[in-house]
Every structure is written in C-alpha cells, then in structure tokens.
Protein backbone atom coordinates (compact mmCIF):
# COMPACT_ATOMS: atom_id res chain seq x y z
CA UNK A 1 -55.82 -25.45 6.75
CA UNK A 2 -57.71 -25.64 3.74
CA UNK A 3 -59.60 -28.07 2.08
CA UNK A 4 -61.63 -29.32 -0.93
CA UNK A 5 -63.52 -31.71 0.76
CA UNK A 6 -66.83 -30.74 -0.65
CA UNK A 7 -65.79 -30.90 -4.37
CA UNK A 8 -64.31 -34.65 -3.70
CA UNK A 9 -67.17 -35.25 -2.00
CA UNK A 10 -69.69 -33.80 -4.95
CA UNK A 11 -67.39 -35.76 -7.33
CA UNK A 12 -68.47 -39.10 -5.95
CA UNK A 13 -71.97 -38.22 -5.87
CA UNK A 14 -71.52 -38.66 -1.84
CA UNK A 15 -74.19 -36.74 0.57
CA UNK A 16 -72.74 -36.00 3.59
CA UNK A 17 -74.33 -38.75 5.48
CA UNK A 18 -73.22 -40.91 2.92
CA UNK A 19 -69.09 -39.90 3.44
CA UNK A 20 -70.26 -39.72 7.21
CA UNK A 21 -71.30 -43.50 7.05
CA UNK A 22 -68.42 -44.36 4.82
CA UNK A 23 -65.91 -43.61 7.31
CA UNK A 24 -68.11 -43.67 10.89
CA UNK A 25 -68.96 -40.08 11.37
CA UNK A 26 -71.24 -37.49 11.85
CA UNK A 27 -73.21 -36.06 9.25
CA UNK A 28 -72.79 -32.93 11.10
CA UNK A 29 -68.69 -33.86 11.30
CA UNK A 30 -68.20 -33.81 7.81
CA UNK A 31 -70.14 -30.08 7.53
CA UNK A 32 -67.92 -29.35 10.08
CA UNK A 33 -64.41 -30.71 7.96
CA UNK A 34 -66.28 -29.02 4.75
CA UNK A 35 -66.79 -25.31 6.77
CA UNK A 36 -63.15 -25.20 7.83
CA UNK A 37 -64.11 -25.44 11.54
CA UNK A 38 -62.68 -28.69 12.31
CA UNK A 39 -59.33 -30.15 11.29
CA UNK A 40 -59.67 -33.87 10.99
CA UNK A 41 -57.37 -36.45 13.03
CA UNK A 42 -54.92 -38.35 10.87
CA UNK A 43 -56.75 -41.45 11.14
CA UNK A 44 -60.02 -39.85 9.82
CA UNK A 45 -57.72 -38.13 6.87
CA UNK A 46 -56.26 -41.28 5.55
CA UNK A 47 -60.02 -42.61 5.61
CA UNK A 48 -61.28 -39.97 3.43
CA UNK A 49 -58.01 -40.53 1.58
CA UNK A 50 -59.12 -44.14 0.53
CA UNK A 51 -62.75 -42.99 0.12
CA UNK A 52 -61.37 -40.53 -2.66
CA UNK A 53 -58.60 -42.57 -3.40
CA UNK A 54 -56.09 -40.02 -3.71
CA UNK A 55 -52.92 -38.35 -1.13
CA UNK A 56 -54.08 -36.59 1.61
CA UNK A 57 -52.47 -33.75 0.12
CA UNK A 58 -54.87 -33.85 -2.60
CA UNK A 59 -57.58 -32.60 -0.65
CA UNK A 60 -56.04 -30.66 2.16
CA UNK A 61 -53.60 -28.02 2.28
CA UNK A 62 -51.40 -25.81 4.81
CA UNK A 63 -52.15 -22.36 4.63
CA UNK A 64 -49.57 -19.78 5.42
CA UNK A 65 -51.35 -19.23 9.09
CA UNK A 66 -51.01 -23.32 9.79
C-alpha cells in the first residue's frame, strides 16, 4: 500500500504530533503510516479521512503487491 499521507499532512500545516493528537496516536505512529511500515486499521483511516476531509482513497492506494 501506498500513501500520501505526508503531503495531506504538510497541506494542513499539521506536525506529526499535531495529526497524532488529532486522531489519538503516536507521534511515532504517524512516521510509521508516513514510512510505509505500518498499514493503518480502518478505524484510524476514516479518522485521517475526516481530518483531511477527503475518501480514504484519496490518500491511500493498493499497489499491485497488496
């Protein structure tokens, strides 16, 4: 899975600490989302979803190896 998680997050003017508070994570979860090393849970998804306010899909995407 890929993601753009960074750039949405860079668009808001977000830190990571500041997305991690924002939906009741880690600073160190969100680096973790952003480096491709952790595939968020649905619930956490459809928070960052309403953070950006946008589709999941917007943000995350299949990659022929998913």
């Amino acid at each position: 899975m890929e993601n753009t998680l960074k750039l949405e997050r860079v668009i808001l003017n977000l830190t990571q600490d500041e997305l991690a508070q924002k939906i009741g994570v880690s600073r160190q979860t969100i680096n973790s989302i952003e480096a491709n090393r952790y595939v968020p849970s649905t619930v956490l998804a459809l928070k960052l979803s309403e953070v950006f306010d946008k589709p999941v899909n917007d943000f995350f995407k299949l990659t022929k190896d998913d």
